[in-house]
Protein backbone atom coordinates (compact mmCIF):
# COMPACT_ATOMS: atom_id res chain seq x y z
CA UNK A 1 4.99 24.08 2.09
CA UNK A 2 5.64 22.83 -1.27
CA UNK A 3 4.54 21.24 -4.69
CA UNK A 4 6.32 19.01 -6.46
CA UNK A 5 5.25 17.98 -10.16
CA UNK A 6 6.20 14.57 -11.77
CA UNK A 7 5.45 12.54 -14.74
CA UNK A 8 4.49 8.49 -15.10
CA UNK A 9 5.65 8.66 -18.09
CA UNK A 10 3.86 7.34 -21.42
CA UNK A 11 3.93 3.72 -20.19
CA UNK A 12 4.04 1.97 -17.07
CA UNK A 13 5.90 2.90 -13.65
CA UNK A 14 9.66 1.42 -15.29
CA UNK A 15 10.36 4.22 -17.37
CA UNK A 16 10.02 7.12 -14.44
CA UNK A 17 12.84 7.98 -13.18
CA UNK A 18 14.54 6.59 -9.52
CA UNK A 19 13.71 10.39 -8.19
CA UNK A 20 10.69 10.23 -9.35
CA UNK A 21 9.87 7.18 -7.75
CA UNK A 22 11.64 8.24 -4.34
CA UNK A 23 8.74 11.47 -4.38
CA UNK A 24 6.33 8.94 -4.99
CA UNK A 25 6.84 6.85 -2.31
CA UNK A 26 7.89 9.24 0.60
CA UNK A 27 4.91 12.37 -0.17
CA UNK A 28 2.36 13.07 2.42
CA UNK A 29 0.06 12.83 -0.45
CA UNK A 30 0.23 11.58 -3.85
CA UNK A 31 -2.32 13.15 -5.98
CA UNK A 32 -3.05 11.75 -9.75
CA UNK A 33 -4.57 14.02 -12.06
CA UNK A 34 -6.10 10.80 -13.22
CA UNK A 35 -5.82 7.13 -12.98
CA UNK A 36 -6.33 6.11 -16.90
CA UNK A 37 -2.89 5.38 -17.19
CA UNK A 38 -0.93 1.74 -17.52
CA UNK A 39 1.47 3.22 -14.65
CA UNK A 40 -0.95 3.37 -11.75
CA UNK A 41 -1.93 -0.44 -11.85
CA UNK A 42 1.92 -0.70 -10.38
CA UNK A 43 1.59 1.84 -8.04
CA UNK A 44 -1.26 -0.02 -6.47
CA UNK A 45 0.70 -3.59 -6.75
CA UNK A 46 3.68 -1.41 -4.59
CA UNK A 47 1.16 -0.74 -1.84
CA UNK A 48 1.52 3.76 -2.56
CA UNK A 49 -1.14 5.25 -1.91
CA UNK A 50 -2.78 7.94 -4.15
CA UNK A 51 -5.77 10.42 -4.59
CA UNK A 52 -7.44 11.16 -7.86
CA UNK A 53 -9.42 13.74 -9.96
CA UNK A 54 -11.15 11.77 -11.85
CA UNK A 55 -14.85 12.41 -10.68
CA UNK A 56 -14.24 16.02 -11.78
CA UNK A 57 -14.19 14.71 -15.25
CA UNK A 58 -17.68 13.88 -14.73
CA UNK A 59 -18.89 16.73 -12.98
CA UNK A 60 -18.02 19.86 -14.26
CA UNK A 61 -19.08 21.02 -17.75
CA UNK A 62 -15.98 21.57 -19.22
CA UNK A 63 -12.00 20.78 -19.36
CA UNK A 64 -11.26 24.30 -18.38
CA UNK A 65 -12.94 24.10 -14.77
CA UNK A 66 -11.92 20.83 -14.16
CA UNK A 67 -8.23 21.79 -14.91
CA UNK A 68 -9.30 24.94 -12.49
CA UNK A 69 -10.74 22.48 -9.54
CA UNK A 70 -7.42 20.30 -9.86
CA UNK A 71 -5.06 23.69 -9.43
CA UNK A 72 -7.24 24.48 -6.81
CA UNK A 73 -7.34 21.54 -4.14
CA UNK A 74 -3.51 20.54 -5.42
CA UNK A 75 -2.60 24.21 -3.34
CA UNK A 76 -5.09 24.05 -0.45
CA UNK A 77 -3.34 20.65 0.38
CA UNK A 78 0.16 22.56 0.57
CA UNK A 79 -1.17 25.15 1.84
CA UNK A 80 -2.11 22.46 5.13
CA UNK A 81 1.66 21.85 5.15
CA UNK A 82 1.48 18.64 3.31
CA UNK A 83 4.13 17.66 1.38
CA UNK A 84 2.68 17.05 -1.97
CA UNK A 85 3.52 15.53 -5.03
CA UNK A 86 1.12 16.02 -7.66
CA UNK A 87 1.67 12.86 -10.76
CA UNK A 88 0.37 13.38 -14.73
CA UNK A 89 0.52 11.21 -16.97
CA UNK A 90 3.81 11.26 -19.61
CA UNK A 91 5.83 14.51 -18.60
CA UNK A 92 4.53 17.57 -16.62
CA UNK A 93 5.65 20.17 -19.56
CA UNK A 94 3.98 18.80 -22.50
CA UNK A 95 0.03 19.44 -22.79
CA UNK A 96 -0.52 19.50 -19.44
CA UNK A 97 -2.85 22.66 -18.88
CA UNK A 98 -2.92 21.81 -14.93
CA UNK A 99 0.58 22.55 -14.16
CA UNK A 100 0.53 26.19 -15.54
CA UNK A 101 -2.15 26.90 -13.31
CA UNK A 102 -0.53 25.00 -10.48
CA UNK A 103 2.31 27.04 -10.62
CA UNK A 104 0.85 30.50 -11.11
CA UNK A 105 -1.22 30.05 -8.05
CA UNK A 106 1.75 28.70 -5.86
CA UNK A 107 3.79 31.50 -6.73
CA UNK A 108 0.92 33.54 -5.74
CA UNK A 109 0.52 32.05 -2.62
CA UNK A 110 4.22 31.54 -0.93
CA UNK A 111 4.28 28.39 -1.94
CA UNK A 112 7.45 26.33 -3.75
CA UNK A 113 6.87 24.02 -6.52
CA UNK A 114 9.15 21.84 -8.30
CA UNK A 115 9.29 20.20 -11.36
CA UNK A 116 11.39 16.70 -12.05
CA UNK A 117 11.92 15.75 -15.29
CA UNK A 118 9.53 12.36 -17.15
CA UNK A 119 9.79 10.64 -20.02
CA UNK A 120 6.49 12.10 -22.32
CA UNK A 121 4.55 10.09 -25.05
CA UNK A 122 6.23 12.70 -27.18
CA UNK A 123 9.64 10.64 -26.91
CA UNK A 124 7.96 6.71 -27.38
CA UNK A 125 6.57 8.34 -30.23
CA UNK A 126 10.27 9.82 -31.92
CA UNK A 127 11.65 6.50 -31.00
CA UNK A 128 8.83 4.31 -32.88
CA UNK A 129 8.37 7.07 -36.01
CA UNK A 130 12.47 7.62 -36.16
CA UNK A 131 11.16 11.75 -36.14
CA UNK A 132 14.12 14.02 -35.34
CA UNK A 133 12.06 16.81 -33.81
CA UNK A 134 14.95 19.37 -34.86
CA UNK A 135 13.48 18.99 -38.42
CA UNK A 136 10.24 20.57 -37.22
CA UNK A 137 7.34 19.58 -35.72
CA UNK A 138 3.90 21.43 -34.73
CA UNK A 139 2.24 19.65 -31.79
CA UNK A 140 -1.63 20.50 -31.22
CA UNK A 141 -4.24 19.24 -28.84
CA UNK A 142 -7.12 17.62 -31.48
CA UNK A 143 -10.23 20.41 -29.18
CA UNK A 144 -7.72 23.27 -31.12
CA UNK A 145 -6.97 22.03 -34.57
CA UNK A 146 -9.99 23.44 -36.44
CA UNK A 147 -7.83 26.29 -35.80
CA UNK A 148 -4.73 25.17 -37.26
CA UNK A 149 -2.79 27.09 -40.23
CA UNK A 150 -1.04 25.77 -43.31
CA UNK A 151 2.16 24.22 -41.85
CA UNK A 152 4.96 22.72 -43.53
CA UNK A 153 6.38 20.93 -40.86
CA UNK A 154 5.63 17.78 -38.92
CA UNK A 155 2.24 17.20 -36.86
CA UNK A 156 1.20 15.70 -33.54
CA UNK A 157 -2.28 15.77 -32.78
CA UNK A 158 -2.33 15.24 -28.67
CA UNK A 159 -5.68 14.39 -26.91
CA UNK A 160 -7.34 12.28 -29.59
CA UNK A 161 -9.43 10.09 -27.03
CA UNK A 162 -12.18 8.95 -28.76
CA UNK A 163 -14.02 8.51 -32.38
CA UNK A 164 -15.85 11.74 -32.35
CA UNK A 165 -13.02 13.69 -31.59
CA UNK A 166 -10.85 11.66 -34.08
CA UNK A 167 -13.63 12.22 -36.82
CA UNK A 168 -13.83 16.71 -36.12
CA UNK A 169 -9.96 16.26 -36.32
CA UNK A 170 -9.85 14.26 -39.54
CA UNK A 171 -12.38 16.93 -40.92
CA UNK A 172 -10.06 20.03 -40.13
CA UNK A 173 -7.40 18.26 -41.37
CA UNK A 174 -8.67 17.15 -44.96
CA UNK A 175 -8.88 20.75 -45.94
CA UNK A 176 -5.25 21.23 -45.54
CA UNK A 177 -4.10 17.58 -46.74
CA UNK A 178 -5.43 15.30 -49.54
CA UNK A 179 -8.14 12.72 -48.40
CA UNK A 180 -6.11 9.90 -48.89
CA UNK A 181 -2.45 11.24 -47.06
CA UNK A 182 -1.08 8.96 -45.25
CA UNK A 183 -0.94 9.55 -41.68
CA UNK A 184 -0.05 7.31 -38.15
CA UNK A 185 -2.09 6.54 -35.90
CA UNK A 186 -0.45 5.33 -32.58
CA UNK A 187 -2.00 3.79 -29.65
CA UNK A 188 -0.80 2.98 -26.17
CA UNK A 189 3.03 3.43 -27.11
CA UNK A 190 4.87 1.59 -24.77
CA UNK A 191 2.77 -0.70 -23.50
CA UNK A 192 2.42 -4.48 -24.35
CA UNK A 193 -0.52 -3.43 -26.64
CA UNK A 194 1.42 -0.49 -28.54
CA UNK A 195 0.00 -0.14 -31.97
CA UNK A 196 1.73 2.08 -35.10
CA UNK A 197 -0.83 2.00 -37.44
CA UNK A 198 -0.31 3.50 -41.56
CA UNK A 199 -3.65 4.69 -42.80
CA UNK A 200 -4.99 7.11 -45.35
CA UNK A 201 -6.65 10.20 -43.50
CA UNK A 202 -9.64 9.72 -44.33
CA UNK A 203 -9.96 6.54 -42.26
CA UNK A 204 -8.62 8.06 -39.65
CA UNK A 205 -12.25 7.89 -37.68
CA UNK A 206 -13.13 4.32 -38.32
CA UNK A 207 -10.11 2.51 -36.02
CA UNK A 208 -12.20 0.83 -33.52
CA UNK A 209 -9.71 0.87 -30.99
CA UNK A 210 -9.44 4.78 -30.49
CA UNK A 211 -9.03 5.56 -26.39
CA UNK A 212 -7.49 7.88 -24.39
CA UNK A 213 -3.64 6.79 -25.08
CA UNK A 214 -3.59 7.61 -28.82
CA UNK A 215 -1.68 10.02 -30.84
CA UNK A 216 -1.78 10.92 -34.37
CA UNK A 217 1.55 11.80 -36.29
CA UNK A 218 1.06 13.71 -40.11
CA UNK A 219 4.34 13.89 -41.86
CA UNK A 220 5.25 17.40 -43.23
CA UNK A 221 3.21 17.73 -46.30
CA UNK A 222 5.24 19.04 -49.39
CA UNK A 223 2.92 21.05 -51.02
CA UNK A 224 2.98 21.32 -54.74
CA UNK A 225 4.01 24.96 -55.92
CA UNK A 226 2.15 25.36 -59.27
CA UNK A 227 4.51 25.93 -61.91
CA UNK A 228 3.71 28.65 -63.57
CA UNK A 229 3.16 27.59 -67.51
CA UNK A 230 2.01 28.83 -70.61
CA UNK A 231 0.69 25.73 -72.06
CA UNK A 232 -2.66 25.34 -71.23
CA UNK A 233 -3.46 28.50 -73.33
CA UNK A 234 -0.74 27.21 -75.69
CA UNK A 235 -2.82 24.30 -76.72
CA UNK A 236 -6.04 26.12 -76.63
CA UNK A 237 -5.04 27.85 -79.53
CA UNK A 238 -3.51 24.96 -80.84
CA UNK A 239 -6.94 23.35 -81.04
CA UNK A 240 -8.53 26.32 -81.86
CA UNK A 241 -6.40 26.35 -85.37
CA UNK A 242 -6.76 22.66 -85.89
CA UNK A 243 -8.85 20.88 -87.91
CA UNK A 244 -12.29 20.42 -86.78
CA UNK A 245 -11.32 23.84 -84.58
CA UNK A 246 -12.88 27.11 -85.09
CA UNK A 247 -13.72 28.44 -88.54
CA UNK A 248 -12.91 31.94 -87.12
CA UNK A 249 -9.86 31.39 -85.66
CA UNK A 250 -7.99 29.16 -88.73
CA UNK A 251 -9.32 32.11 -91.16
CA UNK A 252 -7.25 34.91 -89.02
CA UNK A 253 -3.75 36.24 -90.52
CA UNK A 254 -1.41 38.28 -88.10
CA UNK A 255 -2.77 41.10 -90.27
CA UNK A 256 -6.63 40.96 -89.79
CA UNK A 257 -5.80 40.52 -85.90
CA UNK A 258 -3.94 44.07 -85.98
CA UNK A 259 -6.66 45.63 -84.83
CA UNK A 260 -7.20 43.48 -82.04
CA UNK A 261 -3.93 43.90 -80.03
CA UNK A 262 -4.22 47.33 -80.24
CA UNK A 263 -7.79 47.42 -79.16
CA UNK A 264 -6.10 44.87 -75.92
CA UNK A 265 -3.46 47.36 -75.05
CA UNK A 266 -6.26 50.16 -74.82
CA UNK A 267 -8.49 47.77 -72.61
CA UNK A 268 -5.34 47.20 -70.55
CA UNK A 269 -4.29 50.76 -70.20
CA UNK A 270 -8.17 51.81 -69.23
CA UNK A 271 -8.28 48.90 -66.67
CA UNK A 272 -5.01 50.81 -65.12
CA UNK A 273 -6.53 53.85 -65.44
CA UNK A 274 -9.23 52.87 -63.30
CA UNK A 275 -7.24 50.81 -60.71
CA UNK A 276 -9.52 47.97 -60.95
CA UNK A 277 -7.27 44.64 -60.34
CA UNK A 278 -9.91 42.23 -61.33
CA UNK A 279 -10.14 43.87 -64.65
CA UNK A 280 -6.50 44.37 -65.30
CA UNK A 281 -6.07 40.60 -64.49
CA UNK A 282 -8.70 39.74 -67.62
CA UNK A 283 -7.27 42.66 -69.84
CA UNK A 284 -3.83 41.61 -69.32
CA UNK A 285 -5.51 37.80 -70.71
CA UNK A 286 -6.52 38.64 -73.29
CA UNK A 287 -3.56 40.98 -74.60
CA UNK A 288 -1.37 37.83 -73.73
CA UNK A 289 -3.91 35.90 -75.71
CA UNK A 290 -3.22 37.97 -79.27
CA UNK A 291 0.43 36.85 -78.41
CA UNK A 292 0.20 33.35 -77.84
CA UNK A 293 -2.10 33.57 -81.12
CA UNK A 294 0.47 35.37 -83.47
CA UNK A 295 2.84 32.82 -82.24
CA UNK A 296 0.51 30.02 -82.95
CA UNK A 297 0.91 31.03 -86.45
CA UNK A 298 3.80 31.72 -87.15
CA UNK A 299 4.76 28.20 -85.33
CA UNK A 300 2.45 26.53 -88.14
CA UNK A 301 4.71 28.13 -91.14
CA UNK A 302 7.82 27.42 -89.27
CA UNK A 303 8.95 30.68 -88.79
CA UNK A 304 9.14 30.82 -84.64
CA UNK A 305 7.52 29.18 -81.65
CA UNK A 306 6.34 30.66 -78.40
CA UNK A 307 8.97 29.49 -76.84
CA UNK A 308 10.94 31.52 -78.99
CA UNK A 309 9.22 34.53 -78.29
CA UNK A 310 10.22 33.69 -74.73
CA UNK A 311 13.80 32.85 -74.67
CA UNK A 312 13.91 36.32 -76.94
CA UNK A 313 12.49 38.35 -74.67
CA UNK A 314 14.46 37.01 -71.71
CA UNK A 315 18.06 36.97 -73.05
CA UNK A 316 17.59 40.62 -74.17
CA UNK A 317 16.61 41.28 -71.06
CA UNK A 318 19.38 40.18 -69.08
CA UNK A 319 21.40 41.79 -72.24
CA UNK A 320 20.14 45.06 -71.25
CA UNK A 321 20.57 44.46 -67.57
CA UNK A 322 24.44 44.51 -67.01
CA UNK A 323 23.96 46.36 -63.67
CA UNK A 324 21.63 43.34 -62.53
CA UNK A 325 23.32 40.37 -64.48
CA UNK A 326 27.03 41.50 -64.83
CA UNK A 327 29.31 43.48 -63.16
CA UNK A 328 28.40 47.05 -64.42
CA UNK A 329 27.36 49.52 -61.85
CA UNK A 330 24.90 52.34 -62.28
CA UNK A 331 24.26 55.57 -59.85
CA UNK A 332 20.89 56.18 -60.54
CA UNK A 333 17.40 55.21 -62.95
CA UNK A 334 18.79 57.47 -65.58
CA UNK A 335 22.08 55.73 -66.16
CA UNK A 336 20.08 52.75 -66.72
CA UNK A 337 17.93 54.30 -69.74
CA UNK A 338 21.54 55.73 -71.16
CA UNK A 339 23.18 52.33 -70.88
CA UNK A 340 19.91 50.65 -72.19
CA UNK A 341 20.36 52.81 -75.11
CA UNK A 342 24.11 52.36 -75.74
CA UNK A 343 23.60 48.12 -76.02
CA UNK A 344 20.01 48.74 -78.04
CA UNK A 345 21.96 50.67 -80.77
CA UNK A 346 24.86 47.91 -80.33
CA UNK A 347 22.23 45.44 -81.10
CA UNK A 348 20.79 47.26 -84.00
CA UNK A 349 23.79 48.20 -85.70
CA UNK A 350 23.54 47.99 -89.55
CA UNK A 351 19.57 47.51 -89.51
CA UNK A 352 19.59 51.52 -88.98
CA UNK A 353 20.70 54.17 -90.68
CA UNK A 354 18.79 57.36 -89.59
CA UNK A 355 18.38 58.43 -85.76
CA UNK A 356 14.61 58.50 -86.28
CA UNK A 357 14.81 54.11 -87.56
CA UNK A 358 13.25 51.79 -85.41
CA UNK A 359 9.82 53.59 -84.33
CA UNK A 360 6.92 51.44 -85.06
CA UNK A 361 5.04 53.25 -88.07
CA UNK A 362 1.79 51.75 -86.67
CA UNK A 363 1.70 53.54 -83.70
CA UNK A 364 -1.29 56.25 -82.54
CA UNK A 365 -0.36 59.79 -83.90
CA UNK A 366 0.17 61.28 -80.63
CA UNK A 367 2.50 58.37 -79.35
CA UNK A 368 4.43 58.71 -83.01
CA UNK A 369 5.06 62.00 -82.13
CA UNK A 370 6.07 61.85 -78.89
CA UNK A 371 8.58 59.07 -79.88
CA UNK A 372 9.89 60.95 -83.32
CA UNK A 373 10.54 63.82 -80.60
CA UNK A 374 12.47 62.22 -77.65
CA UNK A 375 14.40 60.14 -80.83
CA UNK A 376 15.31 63.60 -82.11
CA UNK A 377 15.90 65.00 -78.41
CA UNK A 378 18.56 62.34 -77.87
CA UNK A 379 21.00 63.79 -80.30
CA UNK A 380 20.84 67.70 -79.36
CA UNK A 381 17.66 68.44 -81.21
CA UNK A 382 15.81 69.69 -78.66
CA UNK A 383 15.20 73.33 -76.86
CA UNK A 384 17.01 73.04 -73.77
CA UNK A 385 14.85 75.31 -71.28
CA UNK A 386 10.73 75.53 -71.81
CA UNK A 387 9.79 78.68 -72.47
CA UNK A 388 10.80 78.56 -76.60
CA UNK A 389 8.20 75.53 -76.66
CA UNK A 390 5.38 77.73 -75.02
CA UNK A 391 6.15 80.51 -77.63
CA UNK A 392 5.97 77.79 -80.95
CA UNK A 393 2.94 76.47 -79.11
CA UNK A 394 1.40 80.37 -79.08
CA UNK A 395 3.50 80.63 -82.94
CA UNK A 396 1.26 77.19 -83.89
CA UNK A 397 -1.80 78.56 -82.71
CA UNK A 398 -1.79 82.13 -84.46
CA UNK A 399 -0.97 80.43 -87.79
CA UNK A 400 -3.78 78.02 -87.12
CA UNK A 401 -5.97 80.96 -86.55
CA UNK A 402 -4.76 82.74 -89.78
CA UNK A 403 -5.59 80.30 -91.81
CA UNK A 404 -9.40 79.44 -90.40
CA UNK A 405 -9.55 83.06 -91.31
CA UNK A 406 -9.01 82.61 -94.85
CA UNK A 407 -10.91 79.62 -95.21
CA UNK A 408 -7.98 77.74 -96.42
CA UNK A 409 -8.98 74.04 -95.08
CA UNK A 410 -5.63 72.60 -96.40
CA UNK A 411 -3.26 74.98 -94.88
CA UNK A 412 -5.39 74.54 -91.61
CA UNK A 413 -5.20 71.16 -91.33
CA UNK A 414 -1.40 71.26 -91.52
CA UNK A 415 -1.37 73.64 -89.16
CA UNK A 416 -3.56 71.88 -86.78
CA UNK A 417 -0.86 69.13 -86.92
CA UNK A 418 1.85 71.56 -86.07
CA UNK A 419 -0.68 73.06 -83.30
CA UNK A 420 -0.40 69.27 -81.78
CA UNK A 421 2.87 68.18 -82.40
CA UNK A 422 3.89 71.77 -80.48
CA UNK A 423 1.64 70.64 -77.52
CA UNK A 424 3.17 66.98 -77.61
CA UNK A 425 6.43 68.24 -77.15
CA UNK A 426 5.11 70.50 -74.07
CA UNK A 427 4.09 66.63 -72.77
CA UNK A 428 7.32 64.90 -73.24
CA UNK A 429 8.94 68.02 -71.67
CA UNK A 430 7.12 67.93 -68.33
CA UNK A 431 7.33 63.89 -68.67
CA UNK A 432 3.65 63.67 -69.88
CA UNK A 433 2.17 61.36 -71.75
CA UNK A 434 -0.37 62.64 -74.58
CA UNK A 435 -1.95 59.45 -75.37
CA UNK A 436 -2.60 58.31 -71.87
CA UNK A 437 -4.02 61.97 -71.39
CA UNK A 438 -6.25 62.28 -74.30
CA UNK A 439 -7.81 58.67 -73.13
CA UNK A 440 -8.21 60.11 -69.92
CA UNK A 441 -10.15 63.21 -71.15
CA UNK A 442 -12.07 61.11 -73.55
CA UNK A 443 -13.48 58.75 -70.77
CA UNK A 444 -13.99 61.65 -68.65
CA UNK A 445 -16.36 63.46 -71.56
CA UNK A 446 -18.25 59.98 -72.13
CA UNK A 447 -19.18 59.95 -68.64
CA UNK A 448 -19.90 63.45 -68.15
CA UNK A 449 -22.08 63.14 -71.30
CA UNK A 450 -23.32 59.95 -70.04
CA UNK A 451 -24.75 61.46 -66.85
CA UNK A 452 -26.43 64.41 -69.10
CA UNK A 453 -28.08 61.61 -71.25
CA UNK A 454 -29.30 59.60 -67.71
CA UNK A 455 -30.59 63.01 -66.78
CA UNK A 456 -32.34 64.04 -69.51
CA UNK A 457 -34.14 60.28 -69.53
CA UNK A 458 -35.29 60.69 -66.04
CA UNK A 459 -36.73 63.77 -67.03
CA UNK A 460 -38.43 62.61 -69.93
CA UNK A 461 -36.85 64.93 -72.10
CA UNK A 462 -35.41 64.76 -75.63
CA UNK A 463 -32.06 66.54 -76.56
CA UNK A 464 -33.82 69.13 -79.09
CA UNK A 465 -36.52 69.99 -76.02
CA UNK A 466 -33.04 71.38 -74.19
CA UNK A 467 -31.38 74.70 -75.36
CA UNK A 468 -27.59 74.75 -75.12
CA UNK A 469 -27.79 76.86 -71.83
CA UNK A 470 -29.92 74.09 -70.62
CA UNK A 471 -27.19 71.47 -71.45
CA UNK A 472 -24.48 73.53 -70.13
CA UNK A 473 -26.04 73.73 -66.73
CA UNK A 474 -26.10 69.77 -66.38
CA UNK A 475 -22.59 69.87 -67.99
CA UNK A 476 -21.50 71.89 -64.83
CA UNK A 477 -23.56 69.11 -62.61
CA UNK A 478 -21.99 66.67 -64.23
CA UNK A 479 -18.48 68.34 -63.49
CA UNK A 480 -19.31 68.24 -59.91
CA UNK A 481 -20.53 64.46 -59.70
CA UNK A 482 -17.33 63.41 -61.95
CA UNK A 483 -14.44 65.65 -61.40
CA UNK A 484 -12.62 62.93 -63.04
């Protein structure tokens, strides 16, 4: 008992091989998966007989069971001791579901099946295109390609037998492609009647002469990487400061938008805070929107472009990068901060003269502090173990105290300052930042108080109806609903 599998090939009975041919001719039945094919018009002009599946085509409700049927009658007839040879059309290993099945069930049943080699449409179709197929290629059958990914290579669309099924596949394929891509369409390769046919995708479905023996080719489609640019905010602004722009915007001076970068950078550092990627995305915008705007004008008085803000930015940073961009090496994160150090002060030279130059006077008094600190820390000025900071903290606090006591509101206030500063340095010792702290107890009060307001307003109540007990008690709930 055996099987044996051959291919007509994509065109008629010439280009099978001799051994195929010699199976052909001498099996005790020739079975044809079907008999829509340009090759079995010469196997009746030889005189070979040959059984067919078409009628299953029409029979059962789907490819699957016909494919099933086929499998199934191809191994009863071995199974009778026939010799069979059972004949698709192009080559049995390319998108031909049958012979999977064929040879699953064989093995299962003691039965030998063999496989000669056939020409498939696959290689008419490399021939006519010139397609190397070691460049890449994705071959599909046209029922699966509403499933296909984004590919970059090559693609064969197999089984594309008639209009409708050309029209579903033109559909799936103009959301990965532009409408008008140029595609081939290619019919009946290898017979007298071959057609290679250019054509824009989206006429893919209107080619009258669709049938069974047609293949579509798409040639890898180079996607466009979007560059990523600056320029459409670039000349936003640009018309924004024109004439005929907006009144607003031409009035501003880099000072009067001062406050607005710094109000960014707090939006930004909230929308961190809060892990929320959508708003980071926006806050980041707009903080790279005060940029572009600063650089707008100072572009108009001639002073420096964005561009120039750019090409600063990135040759300082590979400046301060030798471990990444030259040949330095570094052991660890903090042999990076000492080395970034080392070429700032290289690069500052002359401009300063004190250890404390070159901290930003505009900064938020905790953040000041913490800098004028670390700044000092850097040259020795700094307690080396932690428990002389929590004694000036405890020193800060008594002096504080003392002078509350005595009602002296000047000597307070400077003593407040010291109280801070003290507790700053406590920060920067345990790697802490105040500033991001404080924010983070500040939005915790508001929406701690925030829930006490909500409260009171679903009770009907005003604030002066509540006694502080009363207010405490929600302050408490409040804890518990918004530990942080």
């Amino acid at each position: 008992m055996d099987i044996t599998i051959v291919g007509l090939g994509p065109g008629p009975l010439a280009l099978i091989t001799l051994e195929t041919l010699e199976k052909i001719q001498t099996a005790d039945v020739l079975l044809l998966r079907t008999t829509r094919h340009p090759a079995v018009a010469d196997l009746t002009a030889r005189g070979i007989k040959y059984q067919e599946y078409d009628r299953l085509y029409d029979e059962l409700p789907t490819f699957d069971a016909v494919y099933q049927a086929i499998a199934t009658d191809v191994i009863d007839r071995a199974s009778q001791g026939l010799r069979v040879v059972y004949a698709v059309p192009g080559s049995p290993l390319v998108a031909e579901k049958t012979v999977p099945l064929i040879r699953e069930q064989a093995a299962a049943a003691g039965i030998t099946t063999k496989i000669l080699p056939a020409m498939s449409f696959l290689d008419m179709l490399y021939a006519r295109l010139g397609i190397d197929p070691q460049n890449g290629l994705t071959i599909i059958d046209a029922a699966e390609i509403a499933r296909l990914p984004e590919t970059d290579t090559a693609l064969i669309v197999t089984q594309l037998y008639n209009r409708q099924v050309a029209s579903d596949a033109k559909l799936s394929l103009m959301e990965l492609l532009p409408d008008d891509y140029e595609v081939s369409l290619c019919l009946r390769l290898g017979l007298n009647s071959e057609v290679v046919r250019r054509l824009p995708l989206y006429e893919l479905d209107r080619q009258q002469d669709i049938d069974h023996l047609t293949t579509l080719y798409v040639p890898p489609y180079q996607r466009q990487i979007e560059t990523f640019t600056l320029n459409p905010l670039i000349d936003v602004m640009a018309r924004l400061r024109s004439p005929g722009g907006c009144v607003w915007d031409i009035e501003q001076t880099h000072a009067s938008l001062r406050r607005y970068i710094v109000e960014e950078v707090y939006e930004v550092l909230e929308a961190i805070d809060e892990a929320d990627g959508d708003k980071l995305c926006e806050e980041l915008g707009d903080l790279l929107l005060q940029i572009v705007f600063h650089a707008r004008m100072a572009e108009e008085t001639g002073v420096f472009s964005m561009q120039d803000v750019v090409h600063t930015v990135t040759e300082k940073m590979v400046r301060r990068h030798p471990h990444v961009f030259g040949e330095i090496s570094v052991r660890d994160a903090a042999e990076v901060i000492v080395n970034w150090d080392k070429i700032k002060q290289q690069e500052k030279g002359s401009e300063r003269t004190s250890v404390l130059d070159g901290i930003p006077k505009g900064l938020p008094s905790l953040m000041y502090a913490y800098k004028l600190q670390a700044k000092a820390a850097k040259v020795g000025f700094d307690w080396t173990e932690i428990d002389p900071v929590w004694g000036k903290i405890a020193e800060e606090l008594t002096e504080l105290r003392e002078a509350l006591e005595a009602k002296n509101l000047d000597s307070a206030e400077a003593e407040l300052g010291d109280v801070l500063f003290s507790v700053i340095n406590l920060a920067r010792k345990y790697n802490l930042d105040g500033e991001i702290a404080l924010n983070r107890t500040n939005r915790k009060f508001a929406q701690r108080f925030g829930y006490i307001e909500a409260n009171l307003k679903d009770r009907g109540l005003k604030w002066r109806e509540c006694s502080l007990a009363d207010l405490d008690k929600l302050w408490e709930k409040a804890k518990l609903k918004l530990p942080e």
